[in-house]
C-alpha atoms as a PDB file:
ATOM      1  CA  UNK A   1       0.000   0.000   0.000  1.00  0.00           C
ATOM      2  CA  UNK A   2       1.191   3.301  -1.183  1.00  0.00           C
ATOM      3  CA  UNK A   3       1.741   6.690   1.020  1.00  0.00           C
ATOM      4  CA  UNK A   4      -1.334   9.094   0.161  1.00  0.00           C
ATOM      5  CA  UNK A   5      -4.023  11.155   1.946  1.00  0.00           C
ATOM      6  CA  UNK A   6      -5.837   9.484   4.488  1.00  0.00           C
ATOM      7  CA  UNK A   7      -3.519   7.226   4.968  1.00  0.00           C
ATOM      8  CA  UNK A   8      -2.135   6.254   8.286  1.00  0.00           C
ATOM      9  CA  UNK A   9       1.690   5.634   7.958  1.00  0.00           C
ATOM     10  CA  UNK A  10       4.702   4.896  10.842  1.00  0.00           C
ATOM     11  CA  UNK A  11       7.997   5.971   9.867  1.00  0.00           C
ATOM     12  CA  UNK A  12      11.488   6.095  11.672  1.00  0.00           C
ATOM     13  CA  UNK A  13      14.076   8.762  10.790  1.00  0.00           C
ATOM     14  CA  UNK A  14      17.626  10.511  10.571  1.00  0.00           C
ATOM     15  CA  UNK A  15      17.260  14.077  10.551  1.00  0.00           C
ATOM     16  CA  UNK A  16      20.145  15.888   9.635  1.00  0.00           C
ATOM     17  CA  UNK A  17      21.192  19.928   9.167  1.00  0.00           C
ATOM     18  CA  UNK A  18      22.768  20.868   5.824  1.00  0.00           C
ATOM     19  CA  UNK A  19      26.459  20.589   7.691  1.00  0.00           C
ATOM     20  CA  UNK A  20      25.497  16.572   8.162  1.00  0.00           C
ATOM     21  CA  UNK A  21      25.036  16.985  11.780  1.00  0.00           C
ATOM     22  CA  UNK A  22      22.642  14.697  13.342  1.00  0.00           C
ATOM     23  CA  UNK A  23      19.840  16.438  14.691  1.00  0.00           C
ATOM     24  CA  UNK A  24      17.483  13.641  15.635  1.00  0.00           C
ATOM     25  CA  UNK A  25      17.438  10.345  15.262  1.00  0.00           C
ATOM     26  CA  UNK A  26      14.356   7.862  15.855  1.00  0.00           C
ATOM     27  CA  UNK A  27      16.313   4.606  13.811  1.00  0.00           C
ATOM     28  CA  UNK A  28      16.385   2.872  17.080  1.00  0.00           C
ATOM     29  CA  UNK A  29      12.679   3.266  18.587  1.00  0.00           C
ATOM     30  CA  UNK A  30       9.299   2.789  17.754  1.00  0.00           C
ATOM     31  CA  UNK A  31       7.906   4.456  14.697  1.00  0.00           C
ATOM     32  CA  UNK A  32       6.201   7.268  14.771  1.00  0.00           C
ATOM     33  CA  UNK A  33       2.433   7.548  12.984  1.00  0.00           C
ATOM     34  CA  UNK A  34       0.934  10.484  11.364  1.00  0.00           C
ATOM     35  CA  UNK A  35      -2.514  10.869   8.893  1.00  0.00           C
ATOM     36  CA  UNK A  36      -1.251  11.683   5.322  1.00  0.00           C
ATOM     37  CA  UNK A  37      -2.639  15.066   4.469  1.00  0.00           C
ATOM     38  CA  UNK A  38      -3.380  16.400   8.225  1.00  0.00           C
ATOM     39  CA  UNK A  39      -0.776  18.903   9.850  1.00  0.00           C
ATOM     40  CA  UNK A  40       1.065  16.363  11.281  1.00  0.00           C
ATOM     41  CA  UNK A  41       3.788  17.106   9.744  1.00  0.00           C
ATOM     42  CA  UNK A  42       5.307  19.236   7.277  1.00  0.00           C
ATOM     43  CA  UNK A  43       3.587  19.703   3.609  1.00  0.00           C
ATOM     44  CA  UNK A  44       6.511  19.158   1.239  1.00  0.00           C
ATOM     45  CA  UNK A  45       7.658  16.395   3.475  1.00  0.00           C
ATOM     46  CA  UNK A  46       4.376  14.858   2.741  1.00  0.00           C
ATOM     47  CA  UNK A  47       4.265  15.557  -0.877  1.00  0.00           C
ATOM     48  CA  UNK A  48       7.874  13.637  -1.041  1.00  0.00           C
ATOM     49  CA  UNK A  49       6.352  10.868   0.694  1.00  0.00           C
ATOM     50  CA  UNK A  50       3.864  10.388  -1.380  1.00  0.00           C
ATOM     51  CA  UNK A  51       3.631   7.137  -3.366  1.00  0.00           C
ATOM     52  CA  UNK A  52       6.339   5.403  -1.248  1.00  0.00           C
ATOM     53  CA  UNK A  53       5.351   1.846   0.031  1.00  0.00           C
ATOM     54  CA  UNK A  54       6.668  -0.365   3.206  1.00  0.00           C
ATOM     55  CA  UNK A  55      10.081  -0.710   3.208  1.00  0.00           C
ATOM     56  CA  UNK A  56      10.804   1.837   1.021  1.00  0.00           C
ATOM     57  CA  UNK A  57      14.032   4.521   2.400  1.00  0.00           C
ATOM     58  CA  UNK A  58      13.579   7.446   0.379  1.00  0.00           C
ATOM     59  CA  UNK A  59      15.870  11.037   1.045  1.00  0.00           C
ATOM     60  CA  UNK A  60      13.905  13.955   1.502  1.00  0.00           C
ATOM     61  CA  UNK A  61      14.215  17.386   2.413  1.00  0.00           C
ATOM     62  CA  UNK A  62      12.876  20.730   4.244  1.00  0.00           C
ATOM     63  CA  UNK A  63      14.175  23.977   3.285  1.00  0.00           C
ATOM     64  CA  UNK A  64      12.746  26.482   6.002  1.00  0.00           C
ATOM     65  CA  UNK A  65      14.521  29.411   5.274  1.00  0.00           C
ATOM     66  CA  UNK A  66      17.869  30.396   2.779  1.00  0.00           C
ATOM     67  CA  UNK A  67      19.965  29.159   6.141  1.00  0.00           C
ATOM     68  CA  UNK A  68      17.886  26.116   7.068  1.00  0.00           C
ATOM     69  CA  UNK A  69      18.066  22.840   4.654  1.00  0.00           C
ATOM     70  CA  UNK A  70      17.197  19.853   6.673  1.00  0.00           C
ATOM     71  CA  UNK A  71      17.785  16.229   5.207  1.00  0.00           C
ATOM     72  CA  UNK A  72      15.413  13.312   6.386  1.00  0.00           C
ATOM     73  CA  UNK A  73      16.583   9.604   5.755  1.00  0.00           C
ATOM     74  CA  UNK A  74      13.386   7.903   6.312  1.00  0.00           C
ATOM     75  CA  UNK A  75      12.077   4.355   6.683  1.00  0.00           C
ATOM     76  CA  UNK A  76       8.788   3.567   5.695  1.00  0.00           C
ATOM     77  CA  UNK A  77       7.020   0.725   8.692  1.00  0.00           C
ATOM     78  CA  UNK A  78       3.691   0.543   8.024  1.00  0.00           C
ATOM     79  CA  UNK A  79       1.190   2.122   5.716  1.00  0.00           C
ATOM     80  CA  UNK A  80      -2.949   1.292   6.110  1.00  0.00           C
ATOM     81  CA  UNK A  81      -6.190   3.115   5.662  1.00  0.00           C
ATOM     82  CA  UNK A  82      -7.193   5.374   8.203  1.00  0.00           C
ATOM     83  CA  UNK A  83     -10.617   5.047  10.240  1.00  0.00           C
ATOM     84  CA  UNK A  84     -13.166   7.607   9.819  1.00  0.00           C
ATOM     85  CA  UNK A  85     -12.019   8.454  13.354  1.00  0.00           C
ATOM     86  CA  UNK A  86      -8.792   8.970  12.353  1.00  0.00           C
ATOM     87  CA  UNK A  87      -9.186  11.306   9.684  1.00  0.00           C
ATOM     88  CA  UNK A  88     -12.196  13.276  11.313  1.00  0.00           C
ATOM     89  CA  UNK A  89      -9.456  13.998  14.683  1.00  0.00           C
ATOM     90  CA  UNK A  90      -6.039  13.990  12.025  1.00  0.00           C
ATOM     91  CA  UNK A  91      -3.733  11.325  13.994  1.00  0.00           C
ATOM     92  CA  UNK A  92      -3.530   7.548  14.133  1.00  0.00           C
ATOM     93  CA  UNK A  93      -5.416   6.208  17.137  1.00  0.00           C
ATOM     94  CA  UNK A  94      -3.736   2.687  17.059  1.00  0.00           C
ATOM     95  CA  UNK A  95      -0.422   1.892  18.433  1.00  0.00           C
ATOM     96  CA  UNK A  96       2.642   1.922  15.948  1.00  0.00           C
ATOM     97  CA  UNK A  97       3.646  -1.678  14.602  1.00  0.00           C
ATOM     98  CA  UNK A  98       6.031  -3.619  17.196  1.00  0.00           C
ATOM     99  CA  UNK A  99       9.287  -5.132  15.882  1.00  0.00           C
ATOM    100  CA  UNK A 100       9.544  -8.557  16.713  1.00  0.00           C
ATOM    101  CA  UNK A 101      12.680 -10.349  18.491  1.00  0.00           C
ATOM    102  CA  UNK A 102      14.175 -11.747  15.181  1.00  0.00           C
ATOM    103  CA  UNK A 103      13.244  -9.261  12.672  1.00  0.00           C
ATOM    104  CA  UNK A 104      15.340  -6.980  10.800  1.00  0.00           C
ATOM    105  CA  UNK A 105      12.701  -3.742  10.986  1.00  0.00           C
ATOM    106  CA  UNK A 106      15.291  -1.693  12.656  1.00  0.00           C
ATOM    107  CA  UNK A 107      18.173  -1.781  10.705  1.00  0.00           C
ATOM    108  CA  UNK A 108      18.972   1.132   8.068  1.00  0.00           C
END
């Protein structure tokens, strides 16, 4: 299943600043979820989401201002419909996906 609106999807991240520095970094814990076209996070971080599937580790970026470039390696968990629910409040309700003992979910 494809990223797109109304769409529930759990990703993990490197966030970096345009000198490489690592700003955040959420490789090592649970996803995080968000609702595909809600404020939830930036708009042209969700347009370059768009379209990716499970699995998928696209690049993307976020220029705020002429000084502030911010590069997001990304890892795509889990991807389902949203509940009516869930796109009448604009967040996932459900828990993100677990990663089990032997699985390799958390490496990059």
């Amino acid at each position: 299943m494809q990223i797109e609106n109304n769409r529930v999807v759990f990703i993990r991240y490197l966030m970096k600043n345009q000198a490489g520095d690592i700003l955040e970094d959420t490789l090592s814990r649970d996803p995080i979820g968000f609702l595909q076209g809600s404020a939830a996070i930036h708009p042209d971080l969700q347009k370059q989401l768009n379209g990716f599937k499970v699995g998928d580790k696209p690049r993307v970026s976020l220029t705020l201002s002429a000084h502030e470039d911010f590069v997001f390696e990304v890892i795509i968990d889990a991807v389902r419909e949203a509940t009516e629910a869930e796109i009448m409040l604009g967040y996932p309700l459900q828990v993100p996906p677990k990663c089990e003992e032997d699985c390799d979910c958390y490496e990059v």
